[in-house]
Structure formats: C-alpha cells, structure tokens
N, C-alpha and C. Protein backbone atom coordinates (compact mmCIF):
# COMPACT_ATOMS: atom_id res chain seq x y z
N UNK A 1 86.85 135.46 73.52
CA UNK A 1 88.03 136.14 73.00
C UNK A 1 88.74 135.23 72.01
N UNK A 2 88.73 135.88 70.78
CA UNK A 2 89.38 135.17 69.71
C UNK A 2 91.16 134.87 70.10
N UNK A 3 91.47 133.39 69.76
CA UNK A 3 92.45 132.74 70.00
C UNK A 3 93.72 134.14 69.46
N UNK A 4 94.83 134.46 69.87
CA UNK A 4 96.16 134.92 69.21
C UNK A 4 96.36 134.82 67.68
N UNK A 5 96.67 133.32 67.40
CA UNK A 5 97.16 132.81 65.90
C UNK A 5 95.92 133.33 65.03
N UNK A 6 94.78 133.52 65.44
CA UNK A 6 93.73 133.90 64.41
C UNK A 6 94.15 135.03 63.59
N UNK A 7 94.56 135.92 64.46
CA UNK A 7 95.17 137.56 63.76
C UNK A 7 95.64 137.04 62.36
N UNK A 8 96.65 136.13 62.70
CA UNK A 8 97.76 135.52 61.80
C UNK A 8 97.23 135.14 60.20
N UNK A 9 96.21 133.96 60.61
CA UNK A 9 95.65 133.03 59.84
C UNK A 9 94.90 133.91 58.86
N UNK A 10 94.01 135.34 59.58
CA UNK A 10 92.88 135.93 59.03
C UNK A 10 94.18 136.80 58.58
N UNK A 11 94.92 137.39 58.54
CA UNK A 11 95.77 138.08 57.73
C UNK A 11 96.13 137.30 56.38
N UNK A 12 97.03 135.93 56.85
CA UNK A 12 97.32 135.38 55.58
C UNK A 12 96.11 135.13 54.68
N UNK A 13 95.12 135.05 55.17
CA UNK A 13 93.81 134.73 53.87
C UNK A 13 93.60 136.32 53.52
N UNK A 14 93.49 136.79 54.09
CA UNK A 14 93.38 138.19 53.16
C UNK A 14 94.35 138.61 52.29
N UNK A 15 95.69 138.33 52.15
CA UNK A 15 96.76 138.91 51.56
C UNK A 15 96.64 137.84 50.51
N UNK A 16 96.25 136.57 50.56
CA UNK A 16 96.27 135.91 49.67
C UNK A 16 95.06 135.10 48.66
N UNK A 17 94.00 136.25 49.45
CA UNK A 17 92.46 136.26 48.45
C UNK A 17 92.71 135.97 47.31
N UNK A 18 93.69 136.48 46.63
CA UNK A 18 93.42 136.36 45.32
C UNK A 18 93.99 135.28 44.41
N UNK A 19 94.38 134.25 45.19
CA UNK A 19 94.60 132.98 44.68
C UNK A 19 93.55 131.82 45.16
N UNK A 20 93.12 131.17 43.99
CA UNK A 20 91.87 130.31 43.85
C UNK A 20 91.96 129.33 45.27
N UNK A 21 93.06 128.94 44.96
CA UNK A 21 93.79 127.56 46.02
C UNK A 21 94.17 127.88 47.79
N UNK A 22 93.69 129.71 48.11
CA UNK A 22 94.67 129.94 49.37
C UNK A 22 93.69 129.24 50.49
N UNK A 23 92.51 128.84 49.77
CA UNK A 23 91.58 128.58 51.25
C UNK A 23 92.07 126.55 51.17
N UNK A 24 92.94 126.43 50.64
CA UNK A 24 93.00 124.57 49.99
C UNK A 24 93.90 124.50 51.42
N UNK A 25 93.84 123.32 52.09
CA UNK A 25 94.41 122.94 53.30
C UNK A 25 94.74 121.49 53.35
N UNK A 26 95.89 120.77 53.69
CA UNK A 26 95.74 119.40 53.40
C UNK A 26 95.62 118.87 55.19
N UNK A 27 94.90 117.87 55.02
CA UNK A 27 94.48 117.05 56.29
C UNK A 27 95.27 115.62 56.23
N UNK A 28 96.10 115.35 57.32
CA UNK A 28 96.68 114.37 58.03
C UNK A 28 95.73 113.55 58.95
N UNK A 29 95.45 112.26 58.66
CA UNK A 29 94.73 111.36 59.96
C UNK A 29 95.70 110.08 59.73
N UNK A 30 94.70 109.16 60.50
CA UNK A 30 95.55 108.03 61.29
C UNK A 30 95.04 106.86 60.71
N UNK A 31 95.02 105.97 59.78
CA UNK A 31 94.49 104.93 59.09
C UNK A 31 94.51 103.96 60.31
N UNK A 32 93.28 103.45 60.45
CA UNK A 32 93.14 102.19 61.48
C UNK A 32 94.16 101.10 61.60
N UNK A 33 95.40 101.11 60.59
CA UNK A 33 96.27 100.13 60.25
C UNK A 33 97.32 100.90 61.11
N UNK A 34 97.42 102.25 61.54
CA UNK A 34 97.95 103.32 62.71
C UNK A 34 99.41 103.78 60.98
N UNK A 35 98.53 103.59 59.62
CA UNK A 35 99.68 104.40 58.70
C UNK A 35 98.83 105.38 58.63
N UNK A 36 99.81 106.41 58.14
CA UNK A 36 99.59 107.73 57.64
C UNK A 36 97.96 107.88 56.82
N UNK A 37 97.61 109.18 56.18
CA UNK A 37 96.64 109.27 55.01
C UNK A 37 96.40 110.48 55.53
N UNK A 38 96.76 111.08 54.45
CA UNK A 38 96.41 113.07 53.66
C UNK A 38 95.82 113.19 52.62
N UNK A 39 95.26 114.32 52.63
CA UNK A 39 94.44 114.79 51.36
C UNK A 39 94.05 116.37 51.68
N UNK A 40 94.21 116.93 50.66
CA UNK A 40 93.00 118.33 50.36
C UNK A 40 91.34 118.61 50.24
N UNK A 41 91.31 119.53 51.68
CA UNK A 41 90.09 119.89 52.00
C UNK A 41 89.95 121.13 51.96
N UNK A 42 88.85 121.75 51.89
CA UNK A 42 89.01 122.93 51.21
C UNK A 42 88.16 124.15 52.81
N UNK A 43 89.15 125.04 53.19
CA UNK A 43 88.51 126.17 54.36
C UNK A 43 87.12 126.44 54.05
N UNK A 44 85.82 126.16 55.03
CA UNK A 44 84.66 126.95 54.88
C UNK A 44 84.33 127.82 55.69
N UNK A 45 85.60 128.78 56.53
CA UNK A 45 85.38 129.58 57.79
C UNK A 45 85.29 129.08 58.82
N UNK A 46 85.20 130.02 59.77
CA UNK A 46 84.98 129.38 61.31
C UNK A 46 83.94 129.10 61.47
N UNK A 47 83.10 128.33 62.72
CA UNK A 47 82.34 127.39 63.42
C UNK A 47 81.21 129.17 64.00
N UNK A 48 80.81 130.05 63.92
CA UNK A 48 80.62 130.77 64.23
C UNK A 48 81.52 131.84 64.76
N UNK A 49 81.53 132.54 65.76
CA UNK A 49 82.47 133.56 66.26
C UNK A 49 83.84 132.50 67.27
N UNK A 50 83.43 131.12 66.80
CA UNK A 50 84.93 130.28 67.98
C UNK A 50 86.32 130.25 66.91
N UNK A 51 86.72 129.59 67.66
CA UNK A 51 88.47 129.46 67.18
C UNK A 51 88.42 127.80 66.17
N UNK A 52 86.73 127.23 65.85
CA UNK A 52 86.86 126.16 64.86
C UNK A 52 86.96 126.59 63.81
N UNK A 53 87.61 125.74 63.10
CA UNK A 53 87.87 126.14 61.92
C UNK A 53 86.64 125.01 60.96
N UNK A 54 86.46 125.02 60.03
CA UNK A 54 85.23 124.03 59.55
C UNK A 54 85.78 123.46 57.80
N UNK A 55 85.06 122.41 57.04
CA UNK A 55 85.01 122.34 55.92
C UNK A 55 84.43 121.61 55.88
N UNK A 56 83.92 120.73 54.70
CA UNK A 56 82.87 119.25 54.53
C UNK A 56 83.80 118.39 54.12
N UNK A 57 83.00 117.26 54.58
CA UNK A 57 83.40 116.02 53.73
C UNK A 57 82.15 115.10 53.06
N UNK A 58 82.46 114.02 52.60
CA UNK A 58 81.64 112.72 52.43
C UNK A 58 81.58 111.95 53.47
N UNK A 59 80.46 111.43 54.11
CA UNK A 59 80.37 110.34 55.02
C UNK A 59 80.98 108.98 54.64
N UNK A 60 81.03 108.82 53.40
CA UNK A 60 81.46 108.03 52.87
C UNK A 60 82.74 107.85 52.74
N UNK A 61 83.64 108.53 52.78
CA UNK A 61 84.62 108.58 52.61
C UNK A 61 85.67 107.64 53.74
N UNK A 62 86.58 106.99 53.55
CA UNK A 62 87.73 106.80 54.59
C UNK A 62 88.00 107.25 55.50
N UNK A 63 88.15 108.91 55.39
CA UNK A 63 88.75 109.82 56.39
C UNK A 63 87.59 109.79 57.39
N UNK A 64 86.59 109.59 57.40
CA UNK A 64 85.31 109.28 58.42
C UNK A 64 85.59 108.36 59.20
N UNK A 65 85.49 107.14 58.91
CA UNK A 65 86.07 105.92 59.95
C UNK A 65 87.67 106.31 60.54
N UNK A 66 88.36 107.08 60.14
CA UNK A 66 89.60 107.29 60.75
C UNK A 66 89.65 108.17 61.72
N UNK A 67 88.01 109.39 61.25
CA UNK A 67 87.97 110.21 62.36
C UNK A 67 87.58 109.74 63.57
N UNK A 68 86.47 108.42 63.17
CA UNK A 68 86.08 107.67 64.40
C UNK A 68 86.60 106.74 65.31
N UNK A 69 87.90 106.29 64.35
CA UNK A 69 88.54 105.60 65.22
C UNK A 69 89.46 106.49 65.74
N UNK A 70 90.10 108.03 65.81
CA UNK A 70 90.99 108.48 66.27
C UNK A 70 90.80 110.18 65.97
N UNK A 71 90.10 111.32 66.37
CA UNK A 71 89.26 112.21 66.44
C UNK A 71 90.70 112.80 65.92
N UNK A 72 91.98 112.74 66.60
CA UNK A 72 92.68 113.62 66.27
C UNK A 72 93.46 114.04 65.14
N UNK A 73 93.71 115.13 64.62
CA UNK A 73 94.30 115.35 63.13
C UNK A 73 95.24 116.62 63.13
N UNK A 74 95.69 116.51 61.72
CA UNK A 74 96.44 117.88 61.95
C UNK A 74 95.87 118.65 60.28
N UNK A 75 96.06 119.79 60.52
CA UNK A 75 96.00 120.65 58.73
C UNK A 75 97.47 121.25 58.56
N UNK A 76 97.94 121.33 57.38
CA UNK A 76 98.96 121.94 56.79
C UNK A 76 98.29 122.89 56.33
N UNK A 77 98.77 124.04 56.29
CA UNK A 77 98.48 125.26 54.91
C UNK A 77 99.43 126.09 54.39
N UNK A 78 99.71 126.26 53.27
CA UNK A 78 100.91 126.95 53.18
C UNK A 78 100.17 127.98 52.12
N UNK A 79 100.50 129.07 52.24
CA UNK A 79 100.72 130.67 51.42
C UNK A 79 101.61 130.57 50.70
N UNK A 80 101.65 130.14 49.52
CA UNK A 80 102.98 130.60 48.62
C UNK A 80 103.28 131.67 48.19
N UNK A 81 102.23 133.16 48.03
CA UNK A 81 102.83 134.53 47.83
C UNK A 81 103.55 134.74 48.96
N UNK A 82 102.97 134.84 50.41
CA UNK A 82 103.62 135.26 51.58
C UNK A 82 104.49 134.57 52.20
N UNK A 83 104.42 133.42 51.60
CA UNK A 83 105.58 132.14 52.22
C UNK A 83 105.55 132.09 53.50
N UNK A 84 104.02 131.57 54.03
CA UNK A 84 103.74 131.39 55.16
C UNK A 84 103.00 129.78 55.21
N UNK A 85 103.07 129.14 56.87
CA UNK A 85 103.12 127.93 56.87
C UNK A 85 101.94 127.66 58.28
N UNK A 86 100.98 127.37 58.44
CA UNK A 86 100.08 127.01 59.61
C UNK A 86 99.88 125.41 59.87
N UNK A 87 100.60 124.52 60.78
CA UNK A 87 100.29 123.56 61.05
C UNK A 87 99.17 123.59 62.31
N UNK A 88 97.60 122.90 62.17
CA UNK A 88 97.37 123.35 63.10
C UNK A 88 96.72 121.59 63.66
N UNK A 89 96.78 121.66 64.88
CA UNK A 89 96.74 120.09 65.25
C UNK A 89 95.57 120.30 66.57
N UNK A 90 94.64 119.37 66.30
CA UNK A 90 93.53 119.12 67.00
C UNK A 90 92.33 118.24 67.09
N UNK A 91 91.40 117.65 67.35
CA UNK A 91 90.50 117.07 67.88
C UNK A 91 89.42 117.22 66.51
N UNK A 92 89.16 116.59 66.01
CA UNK A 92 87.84 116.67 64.83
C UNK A 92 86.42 116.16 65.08
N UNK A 93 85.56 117.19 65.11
CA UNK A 93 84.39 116.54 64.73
C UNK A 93 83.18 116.25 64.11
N UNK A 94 83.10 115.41 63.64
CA UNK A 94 81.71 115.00 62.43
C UNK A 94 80.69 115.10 62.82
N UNK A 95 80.04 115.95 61.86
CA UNK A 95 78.43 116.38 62.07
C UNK A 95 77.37 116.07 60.95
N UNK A 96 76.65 114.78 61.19
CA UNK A 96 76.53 114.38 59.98
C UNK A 96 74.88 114.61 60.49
N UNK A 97 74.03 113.82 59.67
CA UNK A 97 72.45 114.02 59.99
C UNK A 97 71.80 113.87 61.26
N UNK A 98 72.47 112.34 61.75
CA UNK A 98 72.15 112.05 63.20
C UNK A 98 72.76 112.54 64.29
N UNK A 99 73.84 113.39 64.17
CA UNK A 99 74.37 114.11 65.12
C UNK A 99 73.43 114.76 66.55
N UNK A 100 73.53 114.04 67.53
CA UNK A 100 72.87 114.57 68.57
C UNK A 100 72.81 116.10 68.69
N UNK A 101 73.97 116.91 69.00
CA UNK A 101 73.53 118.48 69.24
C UNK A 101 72.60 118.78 67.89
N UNK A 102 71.50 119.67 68.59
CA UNK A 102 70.75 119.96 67.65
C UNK A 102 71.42 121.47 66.74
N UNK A 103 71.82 122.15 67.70
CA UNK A 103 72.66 123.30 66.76
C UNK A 103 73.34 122.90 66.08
N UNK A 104 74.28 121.96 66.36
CA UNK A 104 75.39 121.50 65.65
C UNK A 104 74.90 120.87 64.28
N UNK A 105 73.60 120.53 64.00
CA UNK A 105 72.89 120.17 63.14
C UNK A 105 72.24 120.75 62.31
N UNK A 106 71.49 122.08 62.69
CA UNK A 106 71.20 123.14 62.13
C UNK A 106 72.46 123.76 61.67
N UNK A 107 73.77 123.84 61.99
CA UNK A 107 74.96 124.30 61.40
C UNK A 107 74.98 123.74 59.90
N UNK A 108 74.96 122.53 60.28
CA UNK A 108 75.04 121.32 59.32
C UNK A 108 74.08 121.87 58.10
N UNK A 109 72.84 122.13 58.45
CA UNK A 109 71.87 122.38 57.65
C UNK A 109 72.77 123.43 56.70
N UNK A 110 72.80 124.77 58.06
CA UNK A 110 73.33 126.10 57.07
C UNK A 110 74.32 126.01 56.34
N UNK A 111 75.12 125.34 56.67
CA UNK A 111 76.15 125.10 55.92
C UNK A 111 76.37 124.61 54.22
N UNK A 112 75.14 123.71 54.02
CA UNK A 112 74.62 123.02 52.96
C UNK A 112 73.79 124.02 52.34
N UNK A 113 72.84 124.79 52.73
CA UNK A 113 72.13 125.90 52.10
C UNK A 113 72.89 127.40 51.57
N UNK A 114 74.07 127.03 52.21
CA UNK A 114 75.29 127.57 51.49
C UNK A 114 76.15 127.73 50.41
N UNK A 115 75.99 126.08 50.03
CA UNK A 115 76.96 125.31 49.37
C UNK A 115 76.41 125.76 47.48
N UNK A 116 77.50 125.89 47.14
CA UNK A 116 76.82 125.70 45.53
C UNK A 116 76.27 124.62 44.76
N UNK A 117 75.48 124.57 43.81
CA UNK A 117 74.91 123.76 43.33
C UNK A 117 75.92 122.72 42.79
N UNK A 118 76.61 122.86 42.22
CA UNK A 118 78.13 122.20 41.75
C UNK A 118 78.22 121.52 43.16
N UNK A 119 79.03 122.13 43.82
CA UNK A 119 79.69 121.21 45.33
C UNK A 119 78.43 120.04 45.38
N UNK A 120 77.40 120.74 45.92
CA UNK A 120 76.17 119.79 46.60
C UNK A 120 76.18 118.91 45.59
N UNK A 121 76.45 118.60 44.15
CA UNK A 121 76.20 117.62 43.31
C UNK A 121 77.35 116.26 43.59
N UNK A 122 78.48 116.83 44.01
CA UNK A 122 79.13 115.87 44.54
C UNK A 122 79.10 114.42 45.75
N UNK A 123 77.91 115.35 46.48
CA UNK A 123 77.36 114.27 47.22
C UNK A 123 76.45 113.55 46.89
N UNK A 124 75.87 113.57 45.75
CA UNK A 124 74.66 112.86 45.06
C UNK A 124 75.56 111.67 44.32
N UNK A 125 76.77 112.18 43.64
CA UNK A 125 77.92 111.09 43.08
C UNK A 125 77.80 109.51 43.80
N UNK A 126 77.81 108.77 42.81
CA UNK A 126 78.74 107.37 43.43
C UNK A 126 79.84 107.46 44.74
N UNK A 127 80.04 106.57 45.07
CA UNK A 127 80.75 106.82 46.67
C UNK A 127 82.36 106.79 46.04
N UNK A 128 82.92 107.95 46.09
CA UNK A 128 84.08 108.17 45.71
C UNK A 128 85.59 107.39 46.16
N UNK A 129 85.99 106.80 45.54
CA UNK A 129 87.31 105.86 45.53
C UNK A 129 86.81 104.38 44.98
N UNK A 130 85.78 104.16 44.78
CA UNK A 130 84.98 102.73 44.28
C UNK A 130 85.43 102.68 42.87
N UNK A 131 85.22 101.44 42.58
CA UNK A 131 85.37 101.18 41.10
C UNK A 131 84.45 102.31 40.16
N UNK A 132 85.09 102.36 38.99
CA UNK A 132 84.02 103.61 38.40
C UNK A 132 82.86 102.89 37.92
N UNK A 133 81.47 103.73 37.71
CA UNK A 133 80.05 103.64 37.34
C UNK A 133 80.17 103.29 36.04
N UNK A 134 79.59 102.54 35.53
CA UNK A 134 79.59 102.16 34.13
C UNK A 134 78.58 103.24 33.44
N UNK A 135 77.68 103.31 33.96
CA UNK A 135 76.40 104.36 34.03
C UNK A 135 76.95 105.80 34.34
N UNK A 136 77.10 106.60 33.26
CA UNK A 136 77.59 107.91 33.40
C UNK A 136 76.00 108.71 34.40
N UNK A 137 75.21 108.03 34.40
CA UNK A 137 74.11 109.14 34.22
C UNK A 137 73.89 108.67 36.39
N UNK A 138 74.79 108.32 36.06
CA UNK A 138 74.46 107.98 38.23
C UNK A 138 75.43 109.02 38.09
N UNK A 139 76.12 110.06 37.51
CA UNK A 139 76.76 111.25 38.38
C UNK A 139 75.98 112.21 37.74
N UNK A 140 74.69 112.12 37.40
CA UNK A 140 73.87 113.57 36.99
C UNK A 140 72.46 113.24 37.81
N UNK A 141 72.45 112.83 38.77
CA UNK A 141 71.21 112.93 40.07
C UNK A 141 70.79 114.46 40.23
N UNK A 142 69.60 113.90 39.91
CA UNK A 142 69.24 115.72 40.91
C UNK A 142 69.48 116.08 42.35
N UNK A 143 70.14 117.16 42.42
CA UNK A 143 70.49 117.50 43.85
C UNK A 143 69.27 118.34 44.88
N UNK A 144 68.85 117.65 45.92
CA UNK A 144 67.93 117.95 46.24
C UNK A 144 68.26 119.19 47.64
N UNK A 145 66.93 119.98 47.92
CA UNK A 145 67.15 121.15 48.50
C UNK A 145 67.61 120.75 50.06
N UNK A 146 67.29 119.92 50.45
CA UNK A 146 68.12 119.99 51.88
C UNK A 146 69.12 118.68 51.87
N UNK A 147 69.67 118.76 52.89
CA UNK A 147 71.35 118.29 52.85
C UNK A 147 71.29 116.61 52.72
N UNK A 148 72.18 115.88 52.06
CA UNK A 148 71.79 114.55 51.72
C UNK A 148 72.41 113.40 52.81
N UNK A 149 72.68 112.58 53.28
CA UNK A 149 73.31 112.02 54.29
C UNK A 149 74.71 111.81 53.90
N UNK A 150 75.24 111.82 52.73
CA UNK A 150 76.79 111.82 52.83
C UNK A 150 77.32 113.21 53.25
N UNK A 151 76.45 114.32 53.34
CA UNK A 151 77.12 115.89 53.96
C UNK A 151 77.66 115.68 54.73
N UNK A 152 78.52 116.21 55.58
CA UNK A 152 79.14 116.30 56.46
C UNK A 152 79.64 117.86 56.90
N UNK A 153 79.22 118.01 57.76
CA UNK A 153 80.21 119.21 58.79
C UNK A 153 81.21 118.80 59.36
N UNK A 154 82.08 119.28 59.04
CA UNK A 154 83.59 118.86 60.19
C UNK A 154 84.18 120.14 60.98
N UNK A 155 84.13 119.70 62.58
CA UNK A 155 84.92 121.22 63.30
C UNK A 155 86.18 120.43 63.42
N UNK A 156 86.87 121.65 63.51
CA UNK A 156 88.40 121.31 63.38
C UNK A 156 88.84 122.57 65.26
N UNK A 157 88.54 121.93 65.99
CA UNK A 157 89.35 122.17 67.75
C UNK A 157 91.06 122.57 67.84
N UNK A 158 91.18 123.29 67.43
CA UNK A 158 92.95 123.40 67.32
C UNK A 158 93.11 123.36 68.98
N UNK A 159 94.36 122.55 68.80
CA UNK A 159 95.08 122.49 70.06
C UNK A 159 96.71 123.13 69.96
N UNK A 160 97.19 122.78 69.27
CA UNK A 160 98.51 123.53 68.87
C UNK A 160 98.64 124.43 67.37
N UNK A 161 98.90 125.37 66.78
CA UNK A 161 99.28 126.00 66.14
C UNK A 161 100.62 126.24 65.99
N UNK A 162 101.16 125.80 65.02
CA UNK A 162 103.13 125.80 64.67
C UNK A 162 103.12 126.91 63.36
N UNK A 163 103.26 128.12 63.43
CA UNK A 163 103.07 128.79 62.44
C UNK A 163 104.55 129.63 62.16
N UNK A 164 104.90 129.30 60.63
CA UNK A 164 106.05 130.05 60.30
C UNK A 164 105.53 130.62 58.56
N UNK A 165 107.22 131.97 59.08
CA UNK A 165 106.82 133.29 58.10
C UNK A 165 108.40 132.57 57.64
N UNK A 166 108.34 132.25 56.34
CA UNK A 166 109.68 132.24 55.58
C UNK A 166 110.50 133.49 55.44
N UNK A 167 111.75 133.38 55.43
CA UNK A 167 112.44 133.15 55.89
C UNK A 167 113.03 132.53 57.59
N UNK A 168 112.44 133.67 58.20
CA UNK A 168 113.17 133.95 59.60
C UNK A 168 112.31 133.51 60.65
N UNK A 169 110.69 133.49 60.75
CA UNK A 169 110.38 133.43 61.70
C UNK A 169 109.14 132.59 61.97
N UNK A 170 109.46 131.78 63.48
CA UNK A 170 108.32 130.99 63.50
C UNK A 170 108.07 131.13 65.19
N UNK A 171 106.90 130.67 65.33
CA UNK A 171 105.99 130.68 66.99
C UNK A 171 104.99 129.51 66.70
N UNK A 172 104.49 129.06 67.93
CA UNK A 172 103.69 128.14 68.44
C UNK A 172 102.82 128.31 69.39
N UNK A 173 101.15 128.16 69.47
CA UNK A 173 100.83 128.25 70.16
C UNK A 173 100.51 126.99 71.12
N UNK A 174 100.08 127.12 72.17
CA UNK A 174 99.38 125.97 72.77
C UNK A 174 98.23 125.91 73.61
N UNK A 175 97.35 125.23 73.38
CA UNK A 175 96.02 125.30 74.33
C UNK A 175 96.69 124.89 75.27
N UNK A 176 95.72 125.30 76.40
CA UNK A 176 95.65 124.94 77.77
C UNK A 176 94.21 125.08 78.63
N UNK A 177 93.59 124.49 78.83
CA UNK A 177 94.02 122.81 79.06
C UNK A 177 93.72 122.52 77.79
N UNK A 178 94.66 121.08 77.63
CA UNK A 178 94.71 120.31 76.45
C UNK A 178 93.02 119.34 76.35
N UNK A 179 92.37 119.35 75.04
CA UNK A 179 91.01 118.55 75.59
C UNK A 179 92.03 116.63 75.06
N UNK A 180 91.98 116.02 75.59
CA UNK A 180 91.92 114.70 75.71
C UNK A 180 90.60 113.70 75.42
N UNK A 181 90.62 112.86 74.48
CA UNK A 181 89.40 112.14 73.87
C UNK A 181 88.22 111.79 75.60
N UNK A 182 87.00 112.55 75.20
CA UNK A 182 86.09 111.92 76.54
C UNK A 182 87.09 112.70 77.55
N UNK A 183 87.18 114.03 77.62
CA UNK A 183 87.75 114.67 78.56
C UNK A 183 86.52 115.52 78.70
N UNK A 184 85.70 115.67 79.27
CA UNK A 184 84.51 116.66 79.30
C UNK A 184 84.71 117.67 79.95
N UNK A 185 85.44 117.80 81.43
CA UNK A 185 85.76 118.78 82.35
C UNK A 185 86.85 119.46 81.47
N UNK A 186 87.87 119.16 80.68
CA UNK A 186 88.76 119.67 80.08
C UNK A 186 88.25 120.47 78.57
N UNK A 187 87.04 119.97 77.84
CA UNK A 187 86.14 120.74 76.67
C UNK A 187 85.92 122.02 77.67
N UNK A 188 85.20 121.79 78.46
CA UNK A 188 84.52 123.09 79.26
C UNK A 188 84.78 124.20 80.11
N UNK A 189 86.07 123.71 80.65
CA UNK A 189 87.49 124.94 80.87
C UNK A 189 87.66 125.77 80.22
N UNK A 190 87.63 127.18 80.55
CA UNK A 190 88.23 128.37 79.59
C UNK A 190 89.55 127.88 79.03
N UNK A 191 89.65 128.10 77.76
CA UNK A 191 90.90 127.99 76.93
C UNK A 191 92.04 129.25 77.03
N UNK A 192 93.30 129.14 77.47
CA UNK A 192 94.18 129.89 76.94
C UNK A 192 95.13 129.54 76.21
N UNK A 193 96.22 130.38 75.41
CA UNK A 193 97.65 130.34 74.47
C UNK A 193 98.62 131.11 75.41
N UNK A 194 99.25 129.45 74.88
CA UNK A 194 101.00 129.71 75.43
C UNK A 194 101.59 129.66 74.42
N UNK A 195 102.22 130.86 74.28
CA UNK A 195 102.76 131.32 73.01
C UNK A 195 104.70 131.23 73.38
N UNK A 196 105.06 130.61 71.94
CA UNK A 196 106.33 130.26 72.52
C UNK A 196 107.63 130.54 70.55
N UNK A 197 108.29 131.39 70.95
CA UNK A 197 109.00 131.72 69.79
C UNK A 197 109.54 130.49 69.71
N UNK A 198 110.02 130.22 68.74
CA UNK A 198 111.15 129.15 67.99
C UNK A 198 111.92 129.31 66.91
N UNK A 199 113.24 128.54 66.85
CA UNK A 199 113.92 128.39 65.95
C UNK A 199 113.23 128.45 64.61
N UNK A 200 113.04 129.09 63.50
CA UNK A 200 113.24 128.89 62.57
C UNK A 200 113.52 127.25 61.08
C-alpha cells in the first residue's frame, strides 16, 4: 500500500509537468567534517511500485563517501507554480556495480539502459570537481552500452515527509517504525504514517 504523501507528491508532478526543472530536487548530507553540503539531483521515479524515491549519481563524487559515512539525508523540492514544498528525510542507498543484492543491481542495470545518451556521457567525463582536463577530447569518450562504474543508483527510504501548500497549509508524515542504521528487524516491519497537521 502506497505511502499517504505519495497522492501529494504524484499530484504536484503532474500539475507541474510542464516545467523542465519540476522533477530538480536539492539533496542535503553530512560532510565527514559533520558541515553541511547540498546540491541538485534530478527525480528518476520510484524504486518500482515502493515508496523509494530514486535518481543517479557519480561514484565519484563527494556525496558518496558522505553517504557512506552517514546513510542519512534529506531532499527539498519546491513547486513554484503550485507553491508547494516536500521535505523528505531518510536513509540512502548506493547501488553501484558491486552491490550485493542482485535485483538491486539489475535495477542499476535498467536504470542505465534508460538513461539518454547525453546523461550516460557524463559518466565517461573526468571525475567532476577536479582540476579541469587540459585535453578537451577526455570529455568526448565513447559511451559504452552497459553501465560504467561511476553509475550509480540511489534509493531514497523516506522516513519523515514535512509537506506544505503556500499559503495556509502544512502536514507531516512519519514512519513507524523508524529504520535506524543496521536496524534489520526495524527495515522488515510493515511500515505505517502518522500523519500530523501543523502550523503553517
């Protein structure tokens, strides 16, 4: 049974299809130094018929070691036609080549056999935030047909949902049970929402 806030979320993306940017989401993690670090990642749908939400990254990237040192994160998204706001806060996880679950890997696959030729060229790139390539021609690699090791799958586990409608109105959901890092009995518990109005 699909989570409550989904109604919500799958409404605001429909009302706001028609802006390039409505699927753009910014991600909050925890720099090993325990400062801040955000950036824009872009919605690739849910994890199948669950309540994950998904997008890629670079293995390479920063936000990788931050996921590993501290799984948990939050997304912002905001609707600017509907002036709507989804904070959603939860547990992340990276699915890169060696990823033990084997579905979770074949996800990985589909996910990449998905991807446009453009995107997938990005992972062939120089390792992004490095000094720049002197060699223009190291960002025109051929992109090859199955997925390269900087791909990445990322599920996004919501645990809380803080969602407000501008002006007037906002609600929160909350998992229960909460999963806790290496909580295994608590992953495998049926999930419910405690749904709770709020102030504005």
């Amino acid at each position: 049974m699909a989570a409550p806030w989904r109604q919500y979320l799958m409404k605001s993306l429909d009302a706001n299809k028609h802006l390039k940017y409505s699927t753009f989401m910014q991600l909050a993690t925890v720099r090993t130094d325990g400062r801040p670090a955000v950036r824009t990642v872009v919605y690739r749908g849910n994890h199948g018929d669950s309540d994950m939400l998904t997008f890629y990254t670079d293995t390479r990237t920063p936000k990788v070691e931050q996921l590993q040192h501290n799984s948990f994160a939050e997304l912002c998204w905001y609707f600017p036609d509907s002036r709507e706001q989804f904070r959603i806060a939860g547990r992340l996880t990276l699915v890169g080549e060696d990823f033990p679950d084997a579905d979770l890997r074949k996800a990985r696959e589909d996910a990449w056999d998905a991807t446009g030729t453009g995107t997938r060229a990005w992972f062939t790139w120089p390792t992004s935030g490095a000094p720049r390539e002197e060699d223009e021609g190291a960002f025109n690699s051929p992109v090859p047909d199955g997925a390269v090791p900087s791909f990445a799958l990322v599920l996004v586990d919501p645990q809380s949902v803080d969602y407000v409608l501008l002006p007037g109105e906002r609600r929160r959901w909350d998992r229960t049970p909460k999963i806790e890092s290496g909580d295994a009995a608590a992953a495998e518990a049926p999930a419910t929402w405690e749904q709770q109005e709020l102030n504005p």
